[in-house]
Every structure is written in C-alpha cells, then in structure tokens.
PDB file of N, CA and C in Angstrom:
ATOM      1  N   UNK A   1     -76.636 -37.220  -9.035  1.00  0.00           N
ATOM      2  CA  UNK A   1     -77.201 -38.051  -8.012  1.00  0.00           C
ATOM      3  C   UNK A   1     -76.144 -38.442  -6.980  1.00  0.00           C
ATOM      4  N   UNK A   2     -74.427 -38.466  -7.595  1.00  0.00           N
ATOM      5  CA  UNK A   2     -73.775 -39.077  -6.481  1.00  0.00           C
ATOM      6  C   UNK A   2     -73.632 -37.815  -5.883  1.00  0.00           C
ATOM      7  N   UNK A   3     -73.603 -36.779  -6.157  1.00  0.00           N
ATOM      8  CA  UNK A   3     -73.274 -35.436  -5.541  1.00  0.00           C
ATOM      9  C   UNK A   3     -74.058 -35.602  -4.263  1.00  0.00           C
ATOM     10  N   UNK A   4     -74.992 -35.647  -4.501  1.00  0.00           N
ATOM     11  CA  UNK A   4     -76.189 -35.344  -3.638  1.00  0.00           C
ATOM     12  C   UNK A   4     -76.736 -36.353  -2.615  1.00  0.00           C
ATOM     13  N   UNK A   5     -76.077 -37.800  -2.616  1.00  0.00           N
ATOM     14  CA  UNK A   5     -75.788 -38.445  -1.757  1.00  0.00           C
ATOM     15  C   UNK A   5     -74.878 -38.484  -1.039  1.00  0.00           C
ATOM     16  N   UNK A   6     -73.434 -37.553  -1.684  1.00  0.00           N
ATOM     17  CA  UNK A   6     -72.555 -37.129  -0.632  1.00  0.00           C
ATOM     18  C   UNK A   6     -72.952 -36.225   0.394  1.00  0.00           C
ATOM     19  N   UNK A   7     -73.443 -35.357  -0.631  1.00  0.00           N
ATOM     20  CA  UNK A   7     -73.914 -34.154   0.678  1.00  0.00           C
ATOM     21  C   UNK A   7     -74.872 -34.831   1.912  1.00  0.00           C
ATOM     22  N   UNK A   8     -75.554 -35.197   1.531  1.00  0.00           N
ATOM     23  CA  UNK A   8     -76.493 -36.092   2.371  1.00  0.00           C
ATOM     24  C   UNK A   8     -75.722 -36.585   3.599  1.00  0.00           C
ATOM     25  N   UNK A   9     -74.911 -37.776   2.895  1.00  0.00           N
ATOM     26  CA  UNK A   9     -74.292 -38.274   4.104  1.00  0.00           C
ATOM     27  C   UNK A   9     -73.264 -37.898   5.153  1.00  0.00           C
ATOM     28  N   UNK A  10     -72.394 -36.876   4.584  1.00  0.00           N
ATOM     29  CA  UNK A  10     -72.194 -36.148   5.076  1.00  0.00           C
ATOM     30  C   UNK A  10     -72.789 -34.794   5.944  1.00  0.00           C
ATOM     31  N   UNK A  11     -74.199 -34.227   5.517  1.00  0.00           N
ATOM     32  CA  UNK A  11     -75.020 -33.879   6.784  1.00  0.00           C
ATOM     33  C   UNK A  11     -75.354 -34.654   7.797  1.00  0.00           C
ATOM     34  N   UNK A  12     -76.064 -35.775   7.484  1.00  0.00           N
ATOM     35  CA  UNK A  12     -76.216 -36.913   8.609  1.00  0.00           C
ATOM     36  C   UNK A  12     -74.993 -37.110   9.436  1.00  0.00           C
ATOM     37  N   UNK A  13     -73.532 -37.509   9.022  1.00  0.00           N
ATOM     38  CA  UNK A  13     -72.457 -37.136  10.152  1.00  0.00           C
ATOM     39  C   UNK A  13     -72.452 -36.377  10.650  1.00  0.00           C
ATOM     40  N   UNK A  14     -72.482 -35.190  10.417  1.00  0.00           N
ATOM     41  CA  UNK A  14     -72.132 -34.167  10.889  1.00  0.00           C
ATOM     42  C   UNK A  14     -72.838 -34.014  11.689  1.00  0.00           C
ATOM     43  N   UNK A  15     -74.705 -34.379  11.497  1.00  0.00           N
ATOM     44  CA  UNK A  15     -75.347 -34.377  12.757  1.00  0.00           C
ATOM     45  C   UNK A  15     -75.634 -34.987  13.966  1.00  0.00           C
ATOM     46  N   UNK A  16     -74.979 -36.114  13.408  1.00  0.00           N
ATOM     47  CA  UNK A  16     -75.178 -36.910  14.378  1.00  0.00           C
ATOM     48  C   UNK A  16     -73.804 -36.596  15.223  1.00  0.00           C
ATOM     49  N   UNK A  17     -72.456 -35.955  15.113  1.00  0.00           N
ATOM     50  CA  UNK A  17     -71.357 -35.214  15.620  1.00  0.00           C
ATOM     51  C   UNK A  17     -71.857 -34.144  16.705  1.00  0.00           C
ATOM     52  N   UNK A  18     -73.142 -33.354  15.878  1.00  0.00           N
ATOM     53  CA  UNK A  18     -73.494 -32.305  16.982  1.00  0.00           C
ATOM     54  C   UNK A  18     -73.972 -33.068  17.995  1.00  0.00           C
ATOM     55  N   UNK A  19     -74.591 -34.046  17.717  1.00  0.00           N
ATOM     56  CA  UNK A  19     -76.054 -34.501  18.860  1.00  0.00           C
ATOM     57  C   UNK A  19     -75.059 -35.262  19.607  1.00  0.00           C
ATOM     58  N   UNK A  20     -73.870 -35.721  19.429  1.00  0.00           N
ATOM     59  CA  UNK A  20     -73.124 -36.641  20.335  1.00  0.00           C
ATOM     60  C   UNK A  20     -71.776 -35.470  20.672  1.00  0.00           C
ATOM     61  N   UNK A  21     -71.684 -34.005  20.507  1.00  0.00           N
ATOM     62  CA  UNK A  21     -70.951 -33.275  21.138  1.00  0.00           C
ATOM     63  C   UNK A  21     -72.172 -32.719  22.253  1.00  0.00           C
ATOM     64  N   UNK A  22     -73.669 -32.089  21.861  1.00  0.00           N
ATOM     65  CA  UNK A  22     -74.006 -31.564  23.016  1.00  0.00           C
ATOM     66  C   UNK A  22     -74.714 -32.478  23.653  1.00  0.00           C
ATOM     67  N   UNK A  23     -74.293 -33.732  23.628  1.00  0.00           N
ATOM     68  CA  UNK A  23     -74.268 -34.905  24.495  1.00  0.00           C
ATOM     69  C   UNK A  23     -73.362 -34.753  26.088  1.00  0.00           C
ATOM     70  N   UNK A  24     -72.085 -34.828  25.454  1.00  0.00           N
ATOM     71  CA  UNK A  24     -70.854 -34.854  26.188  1.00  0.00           C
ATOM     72  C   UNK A  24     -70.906 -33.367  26.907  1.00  0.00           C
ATOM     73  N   UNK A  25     -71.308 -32.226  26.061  1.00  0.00           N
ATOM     74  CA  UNK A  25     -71.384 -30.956  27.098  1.00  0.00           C
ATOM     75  C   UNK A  25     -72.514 -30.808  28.066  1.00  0.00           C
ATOM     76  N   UNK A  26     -73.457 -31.349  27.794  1.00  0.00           N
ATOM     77  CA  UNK A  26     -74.573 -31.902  28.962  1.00  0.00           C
ATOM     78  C   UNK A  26     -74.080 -32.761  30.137  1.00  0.00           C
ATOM     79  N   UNK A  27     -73.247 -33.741  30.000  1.00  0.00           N
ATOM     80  CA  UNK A  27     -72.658 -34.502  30.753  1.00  0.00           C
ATOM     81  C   UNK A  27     -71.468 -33.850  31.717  1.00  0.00           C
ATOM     82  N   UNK A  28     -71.281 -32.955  31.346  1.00  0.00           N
ATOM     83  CA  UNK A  28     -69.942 -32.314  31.288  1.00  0.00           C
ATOM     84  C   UNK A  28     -69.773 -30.960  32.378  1.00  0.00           C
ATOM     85  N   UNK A  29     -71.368 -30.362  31.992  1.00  0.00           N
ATOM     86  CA  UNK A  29     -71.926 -28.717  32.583  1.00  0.00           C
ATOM     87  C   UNK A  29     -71.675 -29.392  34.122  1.00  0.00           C
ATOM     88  N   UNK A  30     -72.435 -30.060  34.583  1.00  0.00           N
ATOM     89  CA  UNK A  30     -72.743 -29.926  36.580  1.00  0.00           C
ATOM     90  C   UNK A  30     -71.602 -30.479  36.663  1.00  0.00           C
ATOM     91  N   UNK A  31     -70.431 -31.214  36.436  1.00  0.00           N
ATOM     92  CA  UNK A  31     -69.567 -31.447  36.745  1.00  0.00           C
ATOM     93  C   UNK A  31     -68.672 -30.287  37.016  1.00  0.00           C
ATOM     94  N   UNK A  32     -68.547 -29.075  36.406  1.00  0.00           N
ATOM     95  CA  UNK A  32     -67.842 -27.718  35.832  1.00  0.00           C
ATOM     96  C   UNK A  32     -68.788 -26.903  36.857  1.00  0.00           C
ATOM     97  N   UNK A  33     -69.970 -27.550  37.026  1.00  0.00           N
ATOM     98  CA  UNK A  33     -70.500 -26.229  37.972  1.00  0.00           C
ATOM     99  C   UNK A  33     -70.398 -26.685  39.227  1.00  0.00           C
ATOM    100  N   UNK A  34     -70.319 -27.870  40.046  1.00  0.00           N
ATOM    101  CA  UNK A  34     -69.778 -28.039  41.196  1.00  0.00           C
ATOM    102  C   UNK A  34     -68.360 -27.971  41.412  1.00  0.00           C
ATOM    103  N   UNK A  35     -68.023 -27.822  40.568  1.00  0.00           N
ATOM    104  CA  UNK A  35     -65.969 -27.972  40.511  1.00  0.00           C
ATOM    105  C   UNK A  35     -66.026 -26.218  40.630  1.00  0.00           C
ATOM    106  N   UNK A  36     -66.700 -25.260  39.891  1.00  0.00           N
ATOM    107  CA  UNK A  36     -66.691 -23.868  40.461  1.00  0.00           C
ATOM    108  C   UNK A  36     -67.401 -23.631  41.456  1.00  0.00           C
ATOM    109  N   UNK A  37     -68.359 -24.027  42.184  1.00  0.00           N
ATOM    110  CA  UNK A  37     -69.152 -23.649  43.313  1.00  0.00           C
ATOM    111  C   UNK A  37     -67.996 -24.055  44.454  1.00  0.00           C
ATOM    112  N   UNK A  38     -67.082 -25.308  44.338  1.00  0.00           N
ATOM    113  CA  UNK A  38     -66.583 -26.066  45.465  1.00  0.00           C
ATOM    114  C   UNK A  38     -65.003 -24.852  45.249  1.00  0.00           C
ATOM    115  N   UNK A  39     -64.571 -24.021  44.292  1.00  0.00           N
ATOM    116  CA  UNK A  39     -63.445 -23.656  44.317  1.00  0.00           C
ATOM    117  C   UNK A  39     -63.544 -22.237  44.764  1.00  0.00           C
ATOM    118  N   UNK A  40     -64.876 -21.304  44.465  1.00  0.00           N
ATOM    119  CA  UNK A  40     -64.584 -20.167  44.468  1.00  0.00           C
ATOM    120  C   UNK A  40     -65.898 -19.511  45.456  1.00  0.00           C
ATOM    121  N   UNK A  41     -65.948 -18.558  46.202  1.00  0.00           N
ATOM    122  CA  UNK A  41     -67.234 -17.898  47.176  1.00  0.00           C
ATOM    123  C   UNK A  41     -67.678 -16.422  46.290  1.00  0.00           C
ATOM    124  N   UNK A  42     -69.038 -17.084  45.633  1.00  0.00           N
ATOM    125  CA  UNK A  42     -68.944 -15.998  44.368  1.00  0.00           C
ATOM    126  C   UNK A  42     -69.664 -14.233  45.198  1.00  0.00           C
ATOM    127  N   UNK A  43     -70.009 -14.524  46.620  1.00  0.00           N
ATOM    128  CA  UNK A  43     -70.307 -13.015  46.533  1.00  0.00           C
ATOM    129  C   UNK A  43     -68.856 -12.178  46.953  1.00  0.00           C
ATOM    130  N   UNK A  44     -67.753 -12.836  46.974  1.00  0.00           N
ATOM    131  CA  UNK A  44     -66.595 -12.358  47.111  1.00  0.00           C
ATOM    132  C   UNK A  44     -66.579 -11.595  45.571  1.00  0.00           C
ATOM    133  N   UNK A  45     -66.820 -12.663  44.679  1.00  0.00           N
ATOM    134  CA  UNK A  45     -66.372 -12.202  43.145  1.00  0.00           C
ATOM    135  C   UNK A  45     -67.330 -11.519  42.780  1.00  0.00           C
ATOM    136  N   UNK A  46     -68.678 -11.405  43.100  1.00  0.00           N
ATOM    137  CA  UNK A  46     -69.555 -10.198  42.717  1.00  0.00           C
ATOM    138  C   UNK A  46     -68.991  -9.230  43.403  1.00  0.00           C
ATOM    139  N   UNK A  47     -68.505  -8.913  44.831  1.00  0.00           N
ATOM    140  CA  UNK A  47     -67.420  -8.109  45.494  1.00  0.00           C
ATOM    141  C   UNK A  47     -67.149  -7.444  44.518  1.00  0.00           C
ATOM    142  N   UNK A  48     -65.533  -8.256  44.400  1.00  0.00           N
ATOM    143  CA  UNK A  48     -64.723  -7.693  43.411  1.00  0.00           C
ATOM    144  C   UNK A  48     -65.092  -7.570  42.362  1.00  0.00           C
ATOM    145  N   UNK A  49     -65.810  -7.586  41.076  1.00  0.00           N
ATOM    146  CA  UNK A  49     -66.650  -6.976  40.350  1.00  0.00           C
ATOM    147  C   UNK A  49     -67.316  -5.925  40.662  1.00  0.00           C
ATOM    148  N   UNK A  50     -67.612  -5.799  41.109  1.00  0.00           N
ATOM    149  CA  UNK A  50     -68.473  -4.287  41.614  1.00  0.00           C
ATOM    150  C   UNK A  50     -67.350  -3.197  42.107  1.00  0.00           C
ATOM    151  N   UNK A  51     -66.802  -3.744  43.182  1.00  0.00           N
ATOM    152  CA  UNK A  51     -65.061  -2.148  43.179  1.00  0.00           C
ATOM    153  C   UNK A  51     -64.522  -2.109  42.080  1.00  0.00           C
ATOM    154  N   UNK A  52     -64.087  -3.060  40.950  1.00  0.00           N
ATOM    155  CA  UNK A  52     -63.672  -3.234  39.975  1.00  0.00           C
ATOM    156  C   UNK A  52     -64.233  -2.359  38.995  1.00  0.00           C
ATOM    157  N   UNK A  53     -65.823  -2.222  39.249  1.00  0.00           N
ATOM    158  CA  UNK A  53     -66.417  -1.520  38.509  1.00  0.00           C
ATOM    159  C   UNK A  53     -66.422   0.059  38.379  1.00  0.00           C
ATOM    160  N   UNK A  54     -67.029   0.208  39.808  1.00  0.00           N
ATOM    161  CA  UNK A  54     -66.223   1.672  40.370  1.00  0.00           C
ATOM    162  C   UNK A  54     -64.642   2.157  40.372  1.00  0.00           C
ATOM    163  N   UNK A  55     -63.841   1.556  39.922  1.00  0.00           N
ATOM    164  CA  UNK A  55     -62.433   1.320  39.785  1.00  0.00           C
ATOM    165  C   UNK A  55     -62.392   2.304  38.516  1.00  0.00           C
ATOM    166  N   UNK A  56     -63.604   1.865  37.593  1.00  0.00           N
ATOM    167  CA  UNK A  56     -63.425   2.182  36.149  1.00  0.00           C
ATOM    168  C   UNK A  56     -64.030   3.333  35.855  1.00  0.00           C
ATOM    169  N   UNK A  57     -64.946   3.631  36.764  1.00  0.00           N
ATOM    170  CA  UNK A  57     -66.191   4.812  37.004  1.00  0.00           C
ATOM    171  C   UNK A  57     -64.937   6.092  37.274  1.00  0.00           C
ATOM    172  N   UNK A  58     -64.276   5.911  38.460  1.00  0.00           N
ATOM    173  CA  UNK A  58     -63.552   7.241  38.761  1.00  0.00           C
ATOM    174  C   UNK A  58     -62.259   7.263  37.976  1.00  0.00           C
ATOM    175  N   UNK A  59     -61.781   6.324  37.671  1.00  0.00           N
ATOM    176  CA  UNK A  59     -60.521   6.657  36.503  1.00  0.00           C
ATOM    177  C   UNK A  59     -61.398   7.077  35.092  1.00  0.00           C
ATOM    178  N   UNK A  60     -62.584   6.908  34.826  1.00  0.00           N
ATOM    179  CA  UNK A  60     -63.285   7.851  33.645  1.00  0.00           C
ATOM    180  C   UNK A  60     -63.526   9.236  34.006  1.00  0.00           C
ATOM    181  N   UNK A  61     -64.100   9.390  35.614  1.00  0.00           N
ATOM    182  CA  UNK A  61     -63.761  10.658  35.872  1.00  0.00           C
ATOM    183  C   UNK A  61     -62.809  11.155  36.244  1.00  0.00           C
ATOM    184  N   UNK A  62     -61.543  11.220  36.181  1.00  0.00           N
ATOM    185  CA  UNK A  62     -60.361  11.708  36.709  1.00  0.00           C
ATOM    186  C   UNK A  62     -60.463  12.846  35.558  1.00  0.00           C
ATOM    187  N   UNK A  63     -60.222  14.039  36.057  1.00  0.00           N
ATOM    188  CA  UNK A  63     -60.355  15.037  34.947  1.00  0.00           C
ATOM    189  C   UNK A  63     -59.040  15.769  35.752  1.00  0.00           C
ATOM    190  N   UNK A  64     -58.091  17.249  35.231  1.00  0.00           N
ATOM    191  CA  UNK A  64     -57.136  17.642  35.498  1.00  0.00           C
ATOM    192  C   UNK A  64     -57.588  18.109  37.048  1.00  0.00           C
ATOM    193  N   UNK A  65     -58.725  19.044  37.727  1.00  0.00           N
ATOM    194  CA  UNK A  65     -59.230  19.401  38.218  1.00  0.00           C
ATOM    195  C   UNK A  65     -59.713  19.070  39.086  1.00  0.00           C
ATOM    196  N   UNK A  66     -60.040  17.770  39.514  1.00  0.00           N
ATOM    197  CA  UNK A  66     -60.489  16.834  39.943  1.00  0.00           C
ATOM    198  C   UNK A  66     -59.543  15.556  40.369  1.00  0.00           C
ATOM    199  N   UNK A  67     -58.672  15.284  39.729  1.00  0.00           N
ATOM    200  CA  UNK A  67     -57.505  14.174  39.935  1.00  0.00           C
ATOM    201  C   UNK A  67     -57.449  13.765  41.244  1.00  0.00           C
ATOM    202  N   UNK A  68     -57.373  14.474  41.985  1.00  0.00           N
ATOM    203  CA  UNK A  68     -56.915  14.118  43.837  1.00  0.00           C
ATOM    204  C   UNK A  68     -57.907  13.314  44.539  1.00  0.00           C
ATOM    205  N   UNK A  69     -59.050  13.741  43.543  1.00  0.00           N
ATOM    206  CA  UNK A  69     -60.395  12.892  44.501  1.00  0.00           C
ATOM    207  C   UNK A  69     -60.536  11.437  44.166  1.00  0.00           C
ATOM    208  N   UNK A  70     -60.754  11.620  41.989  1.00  0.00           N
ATOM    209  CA  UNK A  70     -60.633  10.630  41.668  1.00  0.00           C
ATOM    210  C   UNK A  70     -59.507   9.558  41.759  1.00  0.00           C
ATOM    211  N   UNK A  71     -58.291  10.444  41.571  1.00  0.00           N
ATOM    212  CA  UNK A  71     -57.070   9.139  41.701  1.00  0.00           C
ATOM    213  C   UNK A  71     -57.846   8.059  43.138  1.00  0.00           C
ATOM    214  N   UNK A  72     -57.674   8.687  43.983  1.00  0.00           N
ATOM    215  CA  UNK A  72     -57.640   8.487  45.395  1.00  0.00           C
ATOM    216  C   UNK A  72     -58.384   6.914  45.380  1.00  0.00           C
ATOM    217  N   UNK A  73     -59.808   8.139  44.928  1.00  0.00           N
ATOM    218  CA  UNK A  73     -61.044   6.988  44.903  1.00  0.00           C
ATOM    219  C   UNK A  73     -60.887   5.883  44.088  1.00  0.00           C
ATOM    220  N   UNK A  74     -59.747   5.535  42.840  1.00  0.00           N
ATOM    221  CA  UNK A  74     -59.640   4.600  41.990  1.00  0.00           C
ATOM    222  C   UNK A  74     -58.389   4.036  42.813  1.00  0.00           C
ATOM    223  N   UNK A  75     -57.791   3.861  43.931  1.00  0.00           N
ATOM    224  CA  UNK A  75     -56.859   3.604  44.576  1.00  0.00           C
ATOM    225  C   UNK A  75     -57.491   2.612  45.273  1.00  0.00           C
ATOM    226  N   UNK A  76     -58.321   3.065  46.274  1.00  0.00           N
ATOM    227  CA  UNK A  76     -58.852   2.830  47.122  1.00  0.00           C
ATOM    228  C   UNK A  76     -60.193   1.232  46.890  1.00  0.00           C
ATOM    229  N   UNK A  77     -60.548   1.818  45.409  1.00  0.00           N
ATOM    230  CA  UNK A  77     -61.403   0.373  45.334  1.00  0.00           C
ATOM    231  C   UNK A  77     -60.761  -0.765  43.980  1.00  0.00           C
ATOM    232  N   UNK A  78     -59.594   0.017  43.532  1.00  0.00           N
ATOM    233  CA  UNK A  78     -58.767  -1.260  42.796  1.00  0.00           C
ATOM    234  C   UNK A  78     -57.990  -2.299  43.794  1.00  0.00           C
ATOM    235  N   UNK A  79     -57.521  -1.199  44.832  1.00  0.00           N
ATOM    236  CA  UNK A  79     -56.829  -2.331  45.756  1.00  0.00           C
ATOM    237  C   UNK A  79     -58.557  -2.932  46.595  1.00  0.00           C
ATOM    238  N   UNK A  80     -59.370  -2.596  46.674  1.00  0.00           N
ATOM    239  CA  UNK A  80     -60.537  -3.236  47.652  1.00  0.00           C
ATOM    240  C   UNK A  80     -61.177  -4.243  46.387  1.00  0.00           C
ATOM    241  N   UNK A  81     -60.990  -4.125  45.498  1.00  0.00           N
ATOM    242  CA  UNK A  81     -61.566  -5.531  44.129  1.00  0.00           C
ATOM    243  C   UNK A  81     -60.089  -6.063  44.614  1.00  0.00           C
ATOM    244  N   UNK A  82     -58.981  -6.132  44.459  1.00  0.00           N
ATOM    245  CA  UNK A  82     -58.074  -7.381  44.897  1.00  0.00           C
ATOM    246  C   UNK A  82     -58.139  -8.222  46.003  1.00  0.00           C
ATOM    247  N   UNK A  83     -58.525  -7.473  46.915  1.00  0.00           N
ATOM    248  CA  UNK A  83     -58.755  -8.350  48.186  1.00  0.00           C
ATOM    249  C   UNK A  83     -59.920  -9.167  48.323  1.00  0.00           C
ATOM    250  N   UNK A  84     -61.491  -8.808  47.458  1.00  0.00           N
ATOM    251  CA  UNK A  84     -62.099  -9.325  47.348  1.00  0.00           C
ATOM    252  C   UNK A  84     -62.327 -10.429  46.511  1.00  0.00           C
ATOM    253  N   UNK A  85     -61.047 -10.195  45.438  1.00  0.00           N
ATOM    254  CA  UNK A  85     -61.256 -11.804  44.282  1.00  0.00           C
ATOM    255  C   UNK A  85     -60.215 -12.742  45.070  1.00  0.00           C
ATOM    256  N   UNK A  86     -59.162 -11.891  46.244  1.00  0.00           N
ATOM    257  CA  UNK A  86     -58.182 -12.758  47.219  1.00  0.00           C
ATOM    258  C   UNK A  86     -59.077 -13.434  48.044  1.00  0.00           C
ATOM    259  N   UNK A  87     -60.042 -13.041  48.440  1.00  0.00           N
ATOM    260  CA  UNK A  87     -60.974 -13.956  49.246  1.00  0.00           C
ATOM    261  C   UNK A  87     -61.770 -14.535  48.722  1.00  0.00           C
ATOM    262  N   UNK A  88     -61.893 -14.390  47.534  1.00  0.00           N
ATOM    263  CA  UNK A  88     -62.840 -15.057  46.808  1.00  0.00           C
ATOM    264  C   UNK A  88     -62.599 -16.799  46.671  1.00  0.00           C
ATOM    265  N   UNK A  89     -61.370 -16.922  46.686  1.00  0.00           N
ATOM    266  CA  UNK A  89     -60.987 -18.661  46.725  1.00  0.00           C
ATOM    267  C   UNK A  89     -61.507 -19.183  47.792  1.00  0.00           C
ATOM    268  N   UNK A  90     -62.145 -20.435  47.613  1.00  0.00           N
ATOM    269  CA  UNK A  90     -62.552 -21.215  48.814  1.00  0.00           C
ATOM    270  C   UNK A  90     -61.283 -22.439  49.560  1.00  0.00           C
ATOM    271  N   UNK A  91     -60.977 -22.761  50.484  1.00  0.00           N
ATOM    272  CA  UNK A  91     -59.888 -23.593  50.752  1.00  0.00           C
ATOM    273  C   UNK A  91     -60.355 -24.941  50.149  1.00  0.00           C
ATOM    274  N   UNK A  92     -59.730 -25.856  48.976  1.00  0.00           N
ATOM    275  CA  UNK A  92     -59.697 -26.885  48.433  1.00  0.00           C
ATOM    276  C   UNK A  92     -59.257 -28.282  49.759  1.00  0.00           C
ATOM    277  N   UNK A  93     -60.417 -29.216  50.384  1.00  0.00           N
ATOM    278  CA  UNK A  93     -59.730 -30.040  51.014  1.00  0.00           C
ATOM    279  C   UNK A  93     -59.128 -31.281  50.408  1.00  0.00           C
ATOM    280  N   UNK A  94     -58.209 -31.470  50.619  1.00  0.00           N
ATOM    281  CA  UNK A  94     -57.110 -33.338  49.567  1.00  0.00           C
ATOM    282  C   UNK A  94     -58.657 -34.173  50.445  1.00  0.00           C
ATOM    283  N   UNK A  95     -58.051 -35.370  50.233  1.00  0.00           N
ATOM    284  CA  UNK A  95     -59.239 -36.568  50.610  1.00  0.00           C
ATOM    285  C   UNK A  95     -58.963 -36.905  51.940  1.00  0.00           C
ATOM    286  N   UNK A  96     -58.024 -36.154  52.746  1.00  0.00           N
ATOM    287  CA  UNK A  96     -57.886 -36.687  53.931  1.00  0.00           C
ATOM    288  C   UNK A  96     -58.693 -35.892  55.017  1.00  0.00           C
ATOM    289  N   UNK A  97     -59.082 -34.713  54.708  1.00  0.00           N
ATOM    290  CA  UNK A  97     -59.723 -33.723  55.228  1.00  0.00           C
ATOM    291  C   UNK A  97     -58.723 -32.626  55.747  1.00  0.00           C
ATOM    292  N   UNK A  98     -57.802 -32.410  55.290  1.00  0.00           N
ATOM    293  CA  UNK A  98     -56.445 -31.206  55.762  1.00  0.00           C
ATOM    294  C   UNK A  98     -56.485 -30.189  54.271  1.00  0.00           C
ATOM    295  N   UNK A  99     -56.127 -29.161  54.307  1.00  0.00           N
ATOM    296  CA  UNK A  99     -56.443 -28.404  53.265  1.00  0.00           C
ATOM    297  C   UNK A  99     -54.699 -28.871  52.469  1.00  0.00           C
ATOM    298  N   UNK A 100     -55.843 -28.640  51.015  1.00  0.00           N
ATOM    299  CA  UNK A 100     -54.459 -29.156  50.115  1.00  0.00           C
ATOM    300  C   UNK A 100     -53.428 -27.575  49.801  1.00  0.00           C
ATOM    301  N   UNK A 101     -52.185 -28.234  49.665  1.00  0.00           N
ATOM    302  CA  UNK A 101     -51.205 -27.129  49.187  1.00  0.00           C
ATOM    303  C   UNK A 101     -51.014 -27.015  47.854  1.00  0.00           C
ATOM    304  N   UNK A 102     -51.138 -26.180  47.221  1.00  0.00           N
ATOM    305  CA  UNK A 102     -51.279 -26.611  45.889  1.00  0.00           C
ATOM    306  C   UNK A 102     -49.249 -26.054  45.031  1.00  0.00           C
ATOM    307  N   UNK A 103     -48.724 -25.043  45.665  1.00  0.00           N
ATOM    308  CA  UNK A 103     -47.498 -24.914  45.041  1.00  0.00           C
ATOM    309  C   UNK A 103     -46.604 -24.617  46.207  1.00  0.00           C
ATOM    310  N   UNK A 104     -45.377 -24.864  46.212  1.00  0.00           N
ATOM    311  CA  UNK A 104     -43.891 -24.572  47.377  1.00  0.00           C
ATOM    312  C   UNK A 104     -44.571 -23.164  47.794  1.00  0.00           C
ATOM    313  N   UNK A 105     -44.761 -22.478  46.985  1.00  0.00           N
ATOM    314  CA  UNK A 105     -44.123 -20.772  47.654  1.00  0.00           C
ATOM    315  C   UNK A 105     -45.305 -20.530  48.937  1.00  0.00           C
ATOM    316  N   UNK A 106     -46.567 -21.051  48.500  1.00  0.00           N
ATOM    317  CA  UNK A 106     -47.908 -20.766  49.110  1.00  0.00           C
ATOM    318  C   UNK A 106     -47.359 -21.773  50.771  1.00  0.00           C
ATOM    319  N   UNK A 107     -46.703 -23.175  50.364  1.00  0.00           N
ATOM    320  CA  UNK A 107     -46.594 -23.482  51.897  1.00  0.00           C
ATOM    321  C   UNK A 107     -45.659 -22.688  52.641  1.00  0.00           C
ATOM    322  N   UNK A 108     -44.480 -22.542  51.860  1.00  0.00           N
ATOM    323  CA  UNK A 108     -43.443 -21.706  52.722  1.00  0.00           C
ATOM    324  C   UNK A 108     -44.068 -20.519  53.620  1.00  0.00           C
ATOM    325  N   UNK A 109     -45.244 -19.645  53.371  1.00  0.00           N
ATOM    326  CA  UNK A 109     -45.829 -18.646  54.081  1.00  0.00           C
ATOM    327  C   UNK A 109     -46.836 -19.364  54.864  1.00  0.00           C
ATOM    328  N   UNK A 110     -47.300 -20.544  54.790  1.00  0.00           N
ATOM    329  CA  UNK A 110     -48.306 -21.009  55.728  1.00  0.00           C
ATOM    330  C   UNK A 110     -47.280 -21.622  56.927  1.00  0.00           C
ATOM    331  N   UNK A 111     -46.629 -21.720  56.971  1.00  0.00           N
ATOM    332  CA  UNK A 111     -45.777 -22.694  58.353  1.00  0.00           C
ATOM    333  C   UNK A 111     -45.944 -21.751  59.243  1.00  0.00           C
TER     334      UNK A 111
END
C-alpha cells in the first residue's frame, strides 16, 4: 500500500511539472516567434534553402564526364545560398531608432 502511494504521488508531481512546463512554453512560443520574425526576412532563407538545395542536386550529379557542368553549377548556387542567408538578416534597431552594432569588426567596415 505504501508502494503504491508513492507511485501515485509521485505521478501527480510529475504531472503537474508537465502542465506547469507546457505552461511556460506557451508563454514563451510568440515571444520566440516575434524575436525571429523581427531578426530574420524568411523569403531570403527560403532563398537560400532552395540554392542550397540545388547545391546538393548537382554535386550528386557530378559524375567524371560531366564534372565541368556540374562543378560549375554547384559553384554558382552554393555561393548564391550564401548571399541569400547574408541577406536574410533583418537590421536590429537599439531603442533609439539608429541600427544597433552588435560586434567591433562589423562597425569597423560600416564607417
């Protein structure tokens, strides 16, 4: 009988642990999804996903015979998925309305 009131009460913690964790992740989601909508411009990153994809398409076809076309073509849209997840960042504004700097090296090239 005490067995079985341990187990017990110990399910009841435990559930009541879940119901007050997907509490906090409910609370938690639109905060995480405006903090990614406000950081990143996602048809940039569907962009780059998609050359990325084709990236992977012609380096599967690169065959001995063929190499010159495929290299080329896996050249051509690995560097075109970089530029598109490079644009993919949205400019972050501080609270003053001036765009924030976020590390030294990034201002040194903006002056």
């Amino acid at each position: 009988m005490k067995l079985f009131s341990a187990f017990k009460s110990n399910s009841l913690r435990s559930n009541w642990n879940f119901q007050h964790r997907l509490l906090r992740l409910r609370s938690w989601l639109p905060d995480l999804k405006k903090a990614l909508n406000k950081r990143f411009k996602w048809r940039f990153v569907l962009a780059g996903f998609i050359a990325m994809s084709i990236a992977a398409v012609s380096w599967d076809m690169e065959s001995l015979e063929t190499s010159w076309i495929w290299h080329s073509a896996w050249h051509v849209s690995i560097y075109t998925s970089a530029f598109f997840f490079l644009c993919s960042r949205s400019t972050v504004l501080d609270g003053g309305g001036s765009e924030a700097v976020e590390d030294d090296a990034r201002s040194l090239t903006v002056q």
